[in-house]
C-alpha atoms as a PDB file:
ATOM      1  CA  UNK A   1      87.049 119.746  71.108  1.00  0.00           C
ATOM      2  CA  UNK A   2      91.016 119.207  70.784  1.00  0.00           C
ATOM      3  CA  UNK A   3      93.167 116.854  72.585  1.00  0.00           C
ATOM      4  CA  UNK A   4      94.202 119.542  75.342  1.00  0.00           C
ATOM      5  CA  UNK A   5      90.668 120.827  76.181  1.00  0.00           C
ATOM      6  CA  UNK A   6      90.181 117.013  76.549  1.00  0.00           C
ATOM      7  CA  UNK A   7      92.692 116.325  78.728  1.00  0.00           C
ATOM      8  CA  UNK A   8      91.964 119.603  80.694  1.00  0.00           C
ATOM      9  CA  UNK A   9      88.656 118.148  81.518  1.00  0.00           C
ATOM     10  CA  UNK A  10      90.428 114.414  82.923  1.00  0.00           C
ATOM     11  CA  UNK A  11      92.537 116.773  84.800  1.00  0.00           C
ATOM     12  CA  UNK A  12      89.713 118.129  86.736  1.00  0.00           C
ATOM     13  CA  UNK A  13      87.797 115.173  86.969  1.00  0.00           C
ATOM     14  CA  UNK A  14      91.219 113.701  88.463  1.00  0.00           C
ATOM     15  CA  UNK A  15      91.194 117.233  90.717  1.00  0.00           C
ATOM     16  CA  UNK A  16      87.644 115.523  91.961  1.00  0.00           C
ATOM     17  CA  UNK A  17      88.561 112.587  93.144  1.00  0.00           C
ATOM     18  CA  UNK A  18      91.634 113.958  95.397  1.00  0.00           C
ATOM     19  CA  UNK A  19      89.422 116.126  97.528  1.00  0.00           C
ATOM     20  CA  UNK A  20      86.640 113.291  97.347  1.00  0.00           C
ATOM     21  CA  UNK A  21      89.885 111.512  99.077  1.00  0.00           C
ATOM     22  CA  UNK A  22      90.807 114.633 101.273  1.00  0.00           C
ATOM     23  CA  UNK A  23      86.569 114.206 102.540  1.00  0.00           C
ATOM     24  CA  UNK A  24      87.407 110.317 103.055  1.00  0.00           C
ATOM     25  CA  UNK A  25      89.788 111.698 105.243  1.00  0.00           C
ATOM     26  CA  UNK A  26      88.419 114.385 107.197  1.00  0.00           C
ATOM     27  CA  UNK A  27      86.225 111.567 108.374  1.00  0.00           C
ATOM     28  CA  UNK A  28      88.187 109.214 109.700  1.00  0.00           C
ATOM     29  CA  UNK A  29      89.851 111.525 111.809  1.00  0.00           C
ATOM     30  CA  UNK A  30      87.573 111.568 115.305  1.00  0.00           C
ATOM     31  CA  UNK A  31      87.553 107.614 114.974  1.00  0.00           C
ATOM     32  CA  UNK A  32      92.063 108.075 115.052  1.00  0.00           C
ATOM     33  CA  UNK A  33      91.297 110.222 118.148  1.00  0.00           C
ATOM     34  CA  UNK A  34      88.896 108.264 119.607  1.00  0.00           C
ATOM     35  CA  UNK A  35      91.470 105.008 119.778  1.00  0.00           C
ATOM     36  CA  UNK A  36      92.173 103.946 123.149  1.00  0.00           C
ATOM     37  CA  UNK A  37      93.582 100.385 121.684  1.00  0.00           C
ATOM     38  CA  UNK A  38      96.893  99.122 123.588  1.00  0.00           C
ATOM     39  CA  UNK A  39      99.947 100.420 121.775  1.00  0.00           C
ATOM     40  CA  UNK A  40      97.928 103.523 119.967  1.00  0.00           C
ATOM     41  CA  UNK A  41      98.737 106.675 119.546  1.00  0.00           C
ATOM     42  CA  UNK A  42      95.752 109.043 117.934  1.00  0.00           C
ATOM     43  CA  UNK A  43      98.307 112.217 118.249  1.00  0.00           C
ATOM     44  CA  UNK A  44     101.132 110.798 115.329  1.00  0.00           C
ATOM     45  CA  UNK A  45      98.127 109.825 113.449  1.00  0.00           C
ATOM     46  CA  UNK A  46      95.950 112.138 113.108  1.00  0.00           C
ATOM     47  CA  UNK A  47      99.166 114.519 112.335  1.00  0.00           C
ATOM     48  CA  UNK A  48     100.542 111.936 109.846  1.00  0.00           C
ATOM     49  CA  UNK A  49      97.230 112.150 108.392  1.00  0.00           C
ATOM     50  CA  UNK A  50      96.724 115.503 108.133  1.00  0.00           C
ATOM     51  CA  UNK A  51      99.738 115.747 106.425  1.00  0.00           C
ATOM     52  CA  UNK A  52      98.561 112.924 103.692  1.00  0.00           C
ATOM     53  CA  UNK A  53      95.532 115.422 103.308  1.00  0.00           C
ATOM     54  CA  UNK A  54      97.532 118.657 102.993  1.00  0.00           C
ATOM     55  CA  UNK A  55      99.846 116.708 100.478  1.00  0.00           C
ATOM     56  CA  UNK A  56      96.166 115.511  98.440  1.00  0.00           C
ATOM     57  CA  UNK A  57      94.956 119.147  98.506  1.00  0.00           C
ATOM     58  CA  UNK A  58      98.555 120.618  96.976  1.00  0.00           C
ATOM     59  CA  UNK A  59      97.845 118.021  94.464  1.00  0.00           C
ATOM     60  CA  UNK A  60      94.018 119.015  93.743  1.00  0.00           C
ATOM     61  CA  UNK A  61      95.132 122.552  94.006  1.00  0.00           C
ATOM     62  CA  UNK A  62      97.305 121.408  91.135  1.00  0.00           C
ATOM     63  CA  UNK A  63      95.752 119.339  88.798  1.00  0.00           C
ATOM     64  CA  UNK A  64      92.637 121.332  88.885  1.00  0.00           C
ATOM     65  CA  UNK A  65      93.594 124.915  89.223  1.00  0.00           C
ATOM     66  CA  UNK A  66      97.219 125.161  87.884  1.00  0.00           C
ATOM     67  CA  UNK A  67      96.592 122.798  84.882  1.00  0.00           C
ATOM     68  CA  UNK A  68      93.388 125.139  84.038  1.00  0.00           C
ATOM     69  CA  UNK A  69      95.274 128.151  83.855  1.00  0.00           C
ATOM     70  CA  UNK A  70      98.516 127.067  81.942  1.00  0.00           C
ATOM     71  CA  UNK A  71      98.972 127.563  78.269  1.00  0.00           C
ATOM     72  CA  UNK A  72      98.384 124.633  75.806  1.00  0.00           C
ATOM     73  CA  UNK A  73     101.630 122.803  76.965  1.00  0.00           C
ATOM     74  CA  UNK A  74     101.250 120.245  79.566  1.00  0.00           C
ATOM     75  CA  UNK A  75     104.493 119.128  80.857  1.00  0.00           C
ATOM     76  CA  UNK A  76     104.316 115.587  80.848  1.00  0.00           C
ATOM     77  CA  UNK A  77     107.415 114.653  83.255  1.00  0.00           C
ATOM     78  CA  UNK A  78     105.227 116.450  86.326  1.00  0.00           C
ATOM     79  CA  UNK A  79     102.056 114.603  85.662  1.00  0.00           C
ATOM     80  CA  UNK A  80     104.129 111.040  85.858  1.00  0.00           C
ATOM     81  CA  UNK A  81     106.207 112.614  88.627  1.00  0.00           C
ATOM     82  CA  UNK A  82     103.052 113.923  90.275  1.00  0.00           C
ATOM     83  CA  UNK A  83     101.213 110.277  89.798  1.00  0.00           C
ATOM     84  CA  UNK A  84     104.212 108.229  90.979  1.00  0.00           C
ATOM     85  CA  UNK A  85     104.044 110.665  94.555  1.00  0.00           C
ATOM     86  CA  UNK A  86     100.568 110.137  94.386  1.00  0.00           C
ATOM     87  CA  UNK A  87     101.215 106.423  94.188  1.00  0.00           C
ATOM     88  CA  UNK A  88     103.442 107.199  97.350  1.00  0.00           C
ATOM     89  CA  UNK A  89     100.892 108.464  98.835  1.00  0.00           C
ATOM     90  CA  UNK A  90      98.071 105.609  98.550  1.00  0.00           C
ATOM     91  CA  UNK A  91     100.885 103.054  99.732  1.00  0.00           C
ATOM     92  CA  UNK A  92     101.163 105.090 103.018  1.00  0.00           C
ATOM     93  CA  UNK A  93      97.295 105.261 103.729  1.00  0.00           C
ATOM     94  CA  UNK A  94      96.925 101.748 102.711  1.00  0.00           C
ATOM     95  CA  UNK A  95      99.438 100.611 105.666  1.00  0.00           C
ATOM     96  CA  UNK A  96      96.833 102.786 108.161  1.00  0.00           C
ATOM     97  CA  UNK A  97      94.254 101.635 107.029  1.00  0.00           C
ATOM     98  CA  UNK A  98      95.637  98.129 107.657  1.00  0.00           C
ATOM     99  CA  UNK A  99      96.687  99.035 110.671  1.00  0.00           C
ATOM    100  CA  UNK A 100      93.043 100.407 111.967  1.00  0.00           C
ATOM    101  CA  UNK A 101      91.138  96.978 110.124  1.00  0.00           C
ATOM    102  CA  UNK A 102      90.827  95.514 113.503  1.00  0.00           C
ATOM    103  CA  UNK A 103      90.281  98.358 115.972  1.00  0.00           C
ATOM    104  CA  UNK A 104      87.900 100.866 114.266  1.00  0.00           C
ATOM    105  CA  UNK A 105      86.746  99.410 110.581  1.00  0.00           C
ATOM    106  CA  UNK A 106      85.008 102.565 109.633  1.00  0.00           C
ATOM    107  CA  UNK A 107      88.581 104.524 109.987  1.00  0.00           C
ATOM    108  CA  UNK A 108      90.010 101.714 107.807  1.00  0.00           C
ATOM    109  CA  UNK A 109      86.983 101.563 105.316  1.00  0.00           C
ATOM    110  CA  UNK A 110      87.375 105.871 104.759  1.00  0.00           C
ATOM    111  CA  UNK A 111      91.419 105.186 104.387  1.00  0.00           C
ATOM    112  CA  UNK A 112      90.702 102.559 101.895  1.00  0.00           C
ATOM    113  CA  UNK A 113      88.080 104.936  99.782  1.00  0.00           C
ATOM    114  CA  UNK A 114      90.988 107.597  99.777  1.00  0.00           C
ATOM    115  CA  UNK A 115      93.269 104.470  98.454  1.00  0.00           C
ATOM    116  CA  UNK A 116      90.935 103.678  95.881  1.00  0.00           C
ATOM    117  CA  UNK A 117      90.502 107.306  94.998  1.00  0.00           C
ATOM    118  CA  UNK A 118      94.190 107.777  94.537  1.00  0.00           C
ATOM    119  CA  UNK A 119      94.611 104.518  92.596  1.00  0.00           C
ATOM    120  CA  UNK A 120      91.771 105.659  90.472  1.00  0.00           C
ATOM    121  CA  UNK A 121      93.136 109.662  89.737  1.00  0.00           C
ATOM    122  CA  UNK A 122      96.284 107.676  88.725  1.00  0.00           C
ATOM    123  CA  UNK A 123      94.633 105.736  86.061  1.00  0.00           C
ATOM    124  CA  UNK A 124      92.587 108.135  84.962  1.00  0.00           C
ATOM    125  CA  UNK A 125      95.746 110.919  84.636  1.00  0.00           C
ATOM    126  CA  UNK A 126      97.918 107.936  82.630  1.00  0.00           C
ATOM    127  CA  UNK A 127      95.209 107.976  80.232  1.00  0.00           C
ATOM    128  CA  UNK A 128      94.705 111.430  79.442  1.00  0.00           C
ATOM    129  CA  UNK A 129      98.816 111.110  78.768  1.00  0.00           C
ATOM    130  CA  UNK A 130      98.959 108.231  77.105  1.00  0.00           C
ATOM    131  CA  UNK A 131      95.538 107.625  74.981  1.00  0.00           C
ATOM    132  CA  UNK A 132      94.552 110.948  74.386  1.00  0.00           C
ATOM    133  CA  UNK A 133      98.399 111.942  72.465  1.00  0.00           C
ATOM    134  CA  UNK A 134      98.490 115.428  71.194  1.00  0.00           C
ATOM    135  CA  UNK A 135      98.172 114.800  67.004  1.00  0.00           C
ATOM    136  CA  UNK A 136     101.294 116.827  65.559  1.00  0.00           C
ATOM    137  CA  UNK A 137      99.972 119.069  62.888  1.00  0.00           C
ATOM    138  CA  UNK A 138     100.918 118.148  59.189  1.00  0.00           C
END
């Protein structure tokens, strides 16, 4: 197996753990609607989250599908660009879930699953760029 059927295969393991953070997600949601803390508003949040999942499913929809179909070039500047937003992206859920520790932990333990997922699909992406090179042909 060459270096690009390699990498094709990270991809979609990488395409895995966005919608296993999309599912963290969709679970978390009733417990934002279900907040009746002082100072809460479920509405905002739930949207703001949906938004974080639409965002994670463009980016599975990506990674998994697009990559799959593409010719042997990968375009390396929109993988970093793509794992910098998805960096982004964790930062943002990691403030909610923060914010939710103390009223409802199971809405902050899903948030920080989809954290750890994103952290992890960034990893995993920066080594199927950096460690697994294409070998130029002599």
């Amino acid at each position: 197996m060459d270096t690009f059927e390699k990498q094709r295969k990270i991809f979609t393991i990488v395409a895995a753990l966005l919608l296993l953070s999309v599912l963290s997600l969709i679970a978390v949601i009733p417990g934002i609607l279900l907040d009746t803390s002082p100072g809460s508003l479920p509405l905002p949040a739930t949207i703001g989250t949906l938004v974080v999942m639409g965002l994670h499913l463009l980016l599975a929809y990506w990674y998994g599908i697009r990559l799959r179909r593409r010719r042997r070039k990968i375009n390396k500047g929109l993988l970093i660009a793509a794992a910098i937003g998805l960096v982004v992206l964790a930062f943002i859920v990691m403030d909610g879930a923060f914010a939710f520790l103390d009223v409802v932990l199971y809405v902050s333990i899903g948030m920080f699953l989809c954290v750890f997922c994103d952290f992890a699909a960034v990893l995993v992406s920066i080594f199927a760029l950096v460690l697994l090179k294409s070998k130029k042909k002599k």
